[in-house]
PDB file of N, CA and C in Angstrom:
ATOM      1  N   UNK A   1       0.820  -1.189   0.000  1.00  0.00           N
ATOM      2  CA  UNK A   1       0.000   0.000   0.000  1.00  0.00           C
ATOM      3  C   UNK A   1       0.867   1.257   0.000  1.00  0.00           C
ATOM      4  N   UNK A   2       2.070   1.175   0.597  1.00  0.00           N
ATOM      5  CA  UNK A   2       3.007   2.053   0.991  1.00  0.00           C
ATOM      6  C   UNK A   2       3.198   2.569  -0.719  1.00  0.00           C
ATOM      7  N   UNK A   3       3.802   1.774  -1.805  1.00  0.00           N
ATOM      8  CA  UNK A   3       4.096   2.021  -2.791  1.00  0.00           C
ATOM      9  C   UNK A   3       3.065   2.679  -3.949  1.00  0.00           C
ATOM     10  N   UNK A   4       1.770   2.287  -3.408  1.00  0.00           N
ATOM     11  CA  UNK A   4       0.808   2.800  -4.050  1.00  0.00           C
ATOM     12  C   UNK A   4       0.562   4.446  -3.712  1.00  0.00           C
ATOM     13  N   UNK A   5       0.795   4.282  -2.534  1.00  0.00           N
ATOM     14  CA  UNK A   5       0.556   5.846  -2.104  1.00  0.00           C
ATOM     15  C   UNK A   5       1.878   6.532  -2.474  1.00  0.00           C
ATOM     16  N   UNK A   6       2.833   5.799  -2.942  1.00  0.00           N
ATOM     17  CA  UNK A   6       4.143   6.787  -2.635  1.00  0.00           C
ATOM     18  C   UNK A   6       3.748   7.320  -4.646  1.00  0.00           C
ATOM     19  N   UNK A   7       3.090   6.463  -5.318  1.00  0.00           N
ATOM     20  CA  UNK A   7       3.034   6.360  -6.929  1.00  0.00           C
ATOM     21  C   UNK A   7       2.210   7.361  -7.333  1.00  0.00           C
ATOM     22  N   UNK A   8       1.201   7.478  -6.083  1.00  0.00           N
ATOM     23  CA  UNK A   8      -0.166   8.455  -6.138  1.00  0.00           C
ATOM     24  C   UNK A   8       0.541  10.097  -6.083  1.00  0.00           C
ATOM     25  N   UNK A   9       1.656   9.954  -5.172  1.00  0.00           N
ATOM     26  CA  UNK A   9       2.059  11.149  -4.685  1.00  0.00           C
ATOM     27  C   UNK A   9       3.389  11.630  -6.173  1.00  0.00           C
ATOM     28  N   UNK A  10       3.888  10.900  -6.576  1.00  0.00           N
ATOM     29  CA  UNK A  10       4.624  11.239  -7.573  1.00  0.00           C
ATOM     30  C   UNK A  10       3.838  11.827  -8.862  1.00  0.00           C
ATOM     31  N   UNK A  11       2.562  10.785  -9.105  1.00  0.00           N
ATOM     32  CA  UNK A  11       1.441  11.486 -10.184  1.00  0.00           C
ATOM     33  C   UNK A  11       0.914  12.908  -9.861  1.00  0.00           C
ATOM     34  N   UNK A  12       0.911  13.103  -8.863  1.00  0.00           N
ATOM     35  CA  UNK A  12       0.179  14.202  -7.812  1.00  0.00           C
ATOM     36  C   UNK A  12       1.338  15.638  -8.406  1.00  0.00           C
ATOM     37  N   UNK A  13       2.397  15.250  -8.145  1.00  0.00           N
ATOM     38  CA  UNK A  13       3.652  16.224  -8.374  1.00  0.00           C
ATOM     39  C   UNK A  13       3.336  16.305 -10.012  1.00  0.00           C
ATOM     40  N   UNK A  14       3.806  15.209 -10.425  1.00  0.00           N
ATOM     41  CA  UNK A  14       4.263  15.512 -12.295  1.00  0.00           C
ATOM     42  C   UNK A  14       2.868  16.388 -12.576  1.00  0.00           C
ATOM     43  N   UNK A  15       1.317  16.064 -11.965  1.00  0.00           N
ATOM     44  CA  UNK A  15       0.446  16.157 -12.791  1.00  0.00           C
ATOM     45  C   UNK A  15       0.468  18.039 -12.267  1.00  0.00           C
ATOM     46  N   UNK A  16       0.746  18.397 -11.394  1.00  0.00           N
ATOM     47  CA  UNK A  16       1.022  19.555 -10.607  1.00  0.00           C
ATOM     48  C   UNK A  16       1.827  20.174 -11.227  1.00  0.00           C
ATOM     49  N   UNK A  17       3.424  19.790 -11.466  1.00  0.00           N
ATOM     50  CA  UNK A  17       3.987  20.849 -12.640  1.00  0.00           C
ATOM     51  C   UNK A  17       4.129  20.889 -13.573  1.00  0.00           C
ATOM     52  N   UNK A  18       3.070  19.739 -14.334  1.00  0.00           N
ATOM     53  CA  UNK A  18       2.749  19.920 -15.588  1.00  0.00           C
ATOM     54  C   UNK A  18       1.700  21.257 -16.110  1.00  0.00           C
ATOM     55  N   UNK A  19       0.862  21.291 -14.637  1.00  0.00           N
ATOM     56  CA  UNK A  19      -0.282  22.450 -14.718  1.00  0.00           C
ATOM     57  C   UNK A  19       0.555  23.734 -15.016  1.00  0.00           C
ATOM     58  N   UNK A  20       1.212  24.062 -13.916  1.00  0.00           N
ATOM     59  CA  UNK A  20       1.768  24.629 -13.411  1.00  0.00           C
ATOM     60  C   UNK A  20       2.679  25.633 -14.916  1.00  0.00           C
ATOM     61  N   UNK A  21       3.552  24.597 -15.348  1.00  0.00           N
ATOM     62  CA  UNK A  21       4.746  24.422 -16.923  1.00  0.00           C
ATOM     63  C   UNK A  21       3.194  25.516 -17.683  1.00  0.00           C
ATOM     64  N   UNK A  22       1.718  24.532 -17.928  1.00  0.00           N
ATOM     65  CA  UNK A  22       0.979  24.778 -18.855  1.00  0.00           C
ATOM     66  C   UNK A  22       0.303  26.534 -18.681  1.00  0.00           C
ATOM     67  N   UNK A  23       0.638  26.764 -17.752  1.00  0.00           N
ATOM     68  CA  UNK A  23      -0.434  27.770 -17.317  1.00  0.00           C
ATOM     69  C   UNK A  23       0.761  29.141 -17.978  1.00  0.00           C
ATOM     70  N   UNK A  24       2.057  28.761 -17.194  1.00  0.00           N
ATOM     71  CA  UNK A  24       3.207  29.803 -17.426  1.00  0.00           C
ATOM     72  C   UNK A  24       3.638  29.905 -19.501  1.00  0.00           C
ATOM     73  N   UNK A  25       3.074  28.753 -19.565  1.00  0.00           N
ATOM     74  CA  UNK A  25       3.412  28.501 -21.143  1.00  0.00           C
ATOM     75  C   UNK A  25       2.373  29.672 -21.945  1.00  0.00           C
ATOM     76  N   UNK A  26       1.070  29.138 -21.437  1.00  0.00           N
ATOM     77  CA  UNK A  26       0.129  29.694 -21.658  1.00  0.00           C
ATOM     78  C   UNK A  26       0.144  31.090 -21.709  1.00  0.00           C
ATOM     79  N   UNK A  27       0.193  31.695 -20.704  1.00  0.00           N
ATOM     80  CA  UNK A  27       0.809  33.181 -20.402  1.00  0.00           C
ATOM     81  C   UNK A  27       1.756  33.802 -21.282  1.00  0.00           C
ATOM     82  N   UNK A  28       2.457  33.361 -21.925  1.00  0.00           N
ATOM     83  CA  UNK A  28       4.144  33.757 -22.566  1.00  0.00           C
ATOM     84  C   UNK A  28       3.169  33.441 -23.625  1.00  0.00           C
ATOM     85  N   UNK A  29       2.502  33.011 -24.048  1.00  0.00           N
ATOM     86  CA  UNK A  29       1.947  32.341 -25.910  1.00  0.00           C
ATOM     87  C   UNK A  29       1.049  33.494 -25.534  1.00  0.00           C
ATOM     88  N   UNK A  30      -0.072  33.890 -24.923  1.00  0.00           N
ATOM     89  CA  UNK A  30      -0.976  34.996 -24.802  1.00  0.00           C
ATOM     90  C   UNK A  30      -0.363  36.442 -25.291  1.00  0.00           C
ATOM     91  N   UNK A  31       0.781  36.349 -24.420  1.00  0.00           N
ATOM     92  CA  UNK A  31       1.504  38.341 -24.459  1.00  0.00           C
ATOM     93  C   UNK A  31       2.523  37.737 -25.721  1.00  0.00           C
ATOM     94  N   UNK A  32       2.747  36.856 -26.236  1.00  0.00           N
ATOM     95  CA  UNK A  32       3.097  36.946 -27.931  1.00  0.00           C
ATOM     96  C   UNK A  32       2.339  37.719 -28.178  1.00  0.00           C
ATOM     97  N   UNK A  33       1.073  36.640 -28.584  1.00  0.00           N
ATOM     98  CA  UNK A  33       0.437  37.181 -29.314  1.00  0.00           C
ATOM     99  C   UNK A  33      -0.415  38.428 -29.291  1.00  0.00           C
ATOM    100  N   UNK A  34      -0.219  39.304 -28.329  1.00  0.00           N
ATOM    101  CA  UNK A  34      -1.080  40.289 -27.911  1.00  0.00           C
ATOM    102  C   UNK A  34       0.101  41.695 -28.626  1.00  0.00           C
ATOM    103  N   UNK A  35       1.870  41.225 -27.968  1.00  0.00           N
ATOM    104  CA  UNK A  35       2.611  41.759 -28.249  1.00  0.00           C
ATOM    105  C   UNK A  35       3.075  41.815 -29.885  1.00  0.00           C
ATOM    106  N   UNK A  36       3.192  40.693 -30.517  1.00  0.00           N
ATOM    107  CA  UNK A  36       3.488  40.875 -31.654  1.00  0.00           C
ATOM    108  C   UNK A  36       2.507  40.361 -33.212  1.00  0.00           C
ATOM    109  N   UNK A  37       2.060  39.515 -32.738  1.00  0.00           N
ATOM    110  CA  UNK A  37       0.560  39.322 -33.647  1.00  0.00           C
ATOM    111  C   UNK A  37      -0.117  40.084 -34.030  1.00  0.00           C
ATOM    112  N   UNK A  38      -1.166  39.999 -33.258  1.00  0.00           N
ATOM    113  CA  UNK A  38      -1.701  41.156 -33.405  1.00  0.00           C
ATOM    114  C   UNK A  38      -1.953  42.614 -33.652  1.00  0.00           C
ATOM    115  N   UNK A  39      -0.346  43.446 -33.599  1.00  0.00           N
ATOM    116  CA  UNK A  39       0.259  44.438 -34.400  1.00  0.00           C
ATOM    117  C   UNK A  39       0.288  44.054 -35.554  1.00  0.00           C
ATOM    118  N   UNK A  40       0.855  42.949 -36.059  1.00  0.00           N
ATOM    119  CA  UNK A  40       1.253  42.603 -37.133  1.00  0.00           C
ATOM    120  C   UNK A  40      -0.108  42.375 -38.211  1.00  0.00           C
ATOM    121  N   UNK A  41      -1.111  41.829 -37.469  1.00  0.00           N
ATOM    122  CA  UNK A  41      -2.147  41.890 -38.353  1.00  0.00           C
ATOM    123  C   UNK A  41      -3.177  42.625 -38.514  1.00  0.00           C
ATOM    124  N   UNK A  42      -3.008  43.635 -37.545  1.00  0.00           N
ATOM    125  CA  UNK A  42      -3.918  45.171 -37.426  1.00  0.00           C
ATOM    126  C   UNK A  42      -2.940  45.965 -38.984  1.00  0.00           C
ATOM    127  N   UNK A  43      -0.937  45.719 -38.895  1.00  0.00           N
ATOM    128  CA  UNK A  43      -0.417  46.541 -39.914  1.00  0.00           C
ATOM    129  C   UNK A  43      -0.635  45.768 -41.171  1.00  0.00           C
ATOM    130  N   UNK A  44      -1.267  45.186 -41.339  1.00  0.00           N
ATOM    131  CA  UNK A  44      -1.281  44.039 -42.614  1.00  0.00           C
ATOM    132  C   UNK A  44      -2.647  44.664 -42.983  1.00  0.00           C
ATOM    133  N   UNK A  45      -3.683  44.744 -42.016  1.00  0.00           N
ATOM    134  CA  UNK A  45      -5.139  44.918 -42.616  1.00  0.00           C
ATOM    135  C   UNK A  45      -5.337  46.285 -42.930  1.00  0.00           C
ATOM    136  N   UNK A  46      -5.069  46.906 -42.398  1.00  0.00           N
ATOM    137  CA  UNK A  46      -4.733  48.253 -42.499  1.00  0.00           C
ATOM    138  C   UNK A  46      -3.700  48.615 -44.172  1.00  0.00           C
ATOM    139  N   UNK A  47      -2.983  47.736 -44.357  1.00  0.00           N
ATOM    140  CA  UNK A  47      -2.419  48.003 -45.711  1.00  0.00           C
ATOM    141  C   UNK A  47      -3.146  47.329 -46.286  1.00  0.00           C
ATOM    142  N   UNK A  48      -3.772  46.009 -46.275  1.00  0.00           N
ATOM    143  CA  UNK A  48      -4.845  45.612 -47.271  1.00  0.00           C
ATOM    144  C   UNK A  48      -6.366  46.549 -47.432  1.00  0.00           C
ATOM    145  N   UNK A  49      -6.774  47.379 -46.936  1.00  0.00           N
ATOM    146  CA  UNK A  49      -8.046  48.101 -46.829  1.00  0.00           C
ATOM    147  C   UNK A  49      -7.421  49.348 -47.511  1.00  0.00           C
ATOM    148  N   UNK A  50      -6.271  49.729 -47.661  1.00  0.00           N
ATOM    149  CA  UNK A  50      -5.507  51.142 -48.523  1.00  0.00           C
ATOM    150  C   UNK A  50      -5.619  50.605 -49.780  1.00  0.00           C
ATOM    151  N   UNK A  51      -4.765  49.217 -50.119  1.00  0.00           N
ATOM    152  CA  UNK A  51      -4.840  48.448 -51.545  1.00  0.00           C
ATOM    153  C   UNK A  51      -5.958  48.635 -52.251  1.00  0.00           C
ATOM    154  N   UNK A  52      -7.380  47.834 -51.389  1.00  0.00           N
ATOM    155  CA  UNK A  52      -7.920  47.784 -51.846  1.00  0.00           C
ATOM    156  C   UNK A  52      -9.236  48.926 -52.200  1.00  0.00           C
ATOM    157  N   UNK A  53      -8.956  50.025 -51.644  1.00  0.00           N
ATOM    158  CA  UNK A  53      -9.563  51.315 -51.468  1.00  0.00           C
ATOM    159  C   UNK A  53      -8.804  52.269 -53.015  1.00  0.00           C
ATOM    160  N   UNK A  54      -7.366  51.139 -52.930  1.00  0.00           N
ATOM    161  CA  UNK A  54      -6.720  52.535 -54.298  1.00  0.00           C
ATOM    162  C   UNK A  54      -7.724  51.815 -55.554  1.00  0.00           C
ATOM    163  N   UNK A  55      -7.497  50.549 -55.560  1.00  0.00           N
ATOM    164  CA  UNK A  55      -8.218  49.312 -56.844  1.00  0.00           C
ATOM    165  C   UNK A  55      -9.590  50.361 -56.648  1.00  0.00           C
ATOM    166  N   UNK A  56     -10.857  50.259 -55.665  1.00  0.00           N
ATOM    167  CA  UNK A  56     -11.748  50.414 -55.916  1.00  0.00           C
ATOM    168  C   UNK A  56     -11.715  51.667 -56.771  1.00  0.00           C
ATOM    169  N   UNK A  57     -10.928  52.555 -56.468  1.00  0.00           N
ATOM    170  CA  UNK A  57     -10.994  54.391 -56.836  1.00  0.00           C
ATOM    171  C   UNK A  57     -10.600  54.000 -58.591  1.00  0.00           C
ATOM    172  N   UNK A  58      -9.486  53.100 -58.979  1.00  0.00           N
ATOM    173  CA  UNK A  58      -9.120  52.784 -59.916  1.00  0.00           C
ATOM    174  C   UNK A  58     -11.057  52.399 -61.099  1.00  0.00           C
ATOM    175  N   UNK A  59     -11.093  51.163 -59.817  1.00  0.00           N
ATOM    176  CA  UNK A  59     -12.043  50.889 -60.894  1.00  0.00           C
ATOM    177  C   UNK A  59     -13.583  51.897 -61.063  1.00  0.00           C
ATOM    178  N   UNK A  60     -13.572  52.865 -60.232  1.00  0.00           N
ATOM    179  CA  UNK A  60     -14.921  53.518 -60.613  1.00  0.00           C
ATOM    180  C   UNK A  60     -14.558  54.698 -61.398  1.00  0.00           C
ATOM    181  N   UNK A  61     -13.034  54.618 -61.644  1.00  0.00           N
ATOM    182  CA  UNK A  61     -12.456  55.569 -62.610  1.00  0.00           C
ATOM    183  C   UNK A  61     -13.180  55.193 -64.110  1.00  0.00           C
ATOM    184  N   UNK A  62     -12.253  54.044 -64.113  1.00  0.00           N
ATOM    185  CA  UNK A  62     -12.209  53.225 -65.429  1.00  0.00           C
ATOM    186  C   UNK A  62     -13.897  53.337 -65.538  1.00  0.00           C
ATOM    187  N   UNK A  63     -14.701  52.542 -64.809  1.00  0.00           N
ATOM    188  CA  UNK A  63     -16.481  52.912 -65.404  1.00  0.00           C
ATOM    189  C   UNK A  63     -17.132  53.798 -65.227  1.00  0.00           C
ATOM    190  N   UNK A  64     -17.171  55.388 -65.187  1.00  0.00           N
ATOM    191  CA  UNK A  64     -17.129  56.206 -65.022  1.00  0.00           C
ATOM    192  C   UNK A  64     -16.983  56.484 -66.554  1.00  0.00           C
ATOM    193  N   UNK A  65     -15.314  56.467 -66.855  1.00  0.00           N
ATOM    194  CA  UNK A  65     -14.440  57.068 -68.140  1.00  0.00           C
ATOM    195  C   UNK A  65     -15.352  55.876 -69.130  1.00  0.00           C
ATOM    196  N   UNK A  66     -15.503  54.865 -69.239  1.00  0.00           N
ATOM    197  CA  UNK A  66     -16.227  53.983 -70.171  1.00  0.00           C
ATOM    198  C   UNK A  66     -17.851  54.174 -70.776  1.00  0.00           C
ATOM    199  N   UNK A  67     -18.484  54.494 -69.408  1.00  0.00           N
ATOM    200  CA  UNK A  67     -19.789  54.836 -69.328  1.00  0.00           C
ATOM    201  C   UNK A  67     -20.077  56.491 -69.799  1.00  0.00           C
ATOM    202  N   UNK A  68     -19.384  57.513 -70.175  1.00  0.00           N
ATOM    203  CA  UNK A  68     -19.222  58.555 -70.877  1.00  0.00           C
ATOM    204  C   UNK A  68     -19.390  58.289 -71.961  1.00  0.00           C
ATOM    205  N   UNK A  69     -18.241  57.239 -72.677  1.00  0.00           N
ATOM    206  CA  UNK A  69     -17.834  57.315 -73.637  1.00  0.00           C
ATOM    207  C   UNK A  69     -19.508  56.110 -74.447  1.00  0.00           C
ATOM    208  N   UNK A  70     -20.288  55.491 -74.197  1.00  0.00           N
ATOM    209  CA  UNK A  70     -20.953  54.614 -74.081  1.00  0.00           C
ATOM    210  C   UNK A  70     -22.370  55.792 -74.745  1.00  0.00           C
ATOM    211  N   UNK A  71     -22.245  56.799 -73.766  1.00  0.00           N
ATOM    212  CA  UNK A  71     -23.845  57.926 -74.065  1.00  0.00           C
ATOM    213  C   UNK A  71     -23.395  58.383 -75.348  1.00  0.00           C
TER     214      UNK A  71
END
């Protein structure tokens, strides 16, 4: 019984700083991504919504200049 309890108490530990490892892991992967992600894809969308704002201006140029020429 002695060994059973001593096996219980070793699972008890590993399963403890495994939490423990997961939680601190967890934390450090969160402020990544808070720190550098998420900048990164606020500066990405932010240049994709300019792109696609110049295209749109482009294209109501072009049908605009077509639809003149059309009357």
């Amino acid at each position: 019984m002695t060994d059973f309890n001593q096996a219980g108490a070793r699972m008890n530990k590993a399963v403890g700083e495994t939490t423990e490892r997961l939680e601190k892991e967890a934390a450090e992967f969160i402020k990544y991504l808070n720190d550098e992600v998420v900048p990164a894809v606020r500066q990405h969308s932010t240049k994709a919504l300019r792109t696609a704002a110049e295209k749109l201006t482009e294209l109501a140029n072009y049908m605009e200049k077509h639809s003149t020429i059309a009357k």
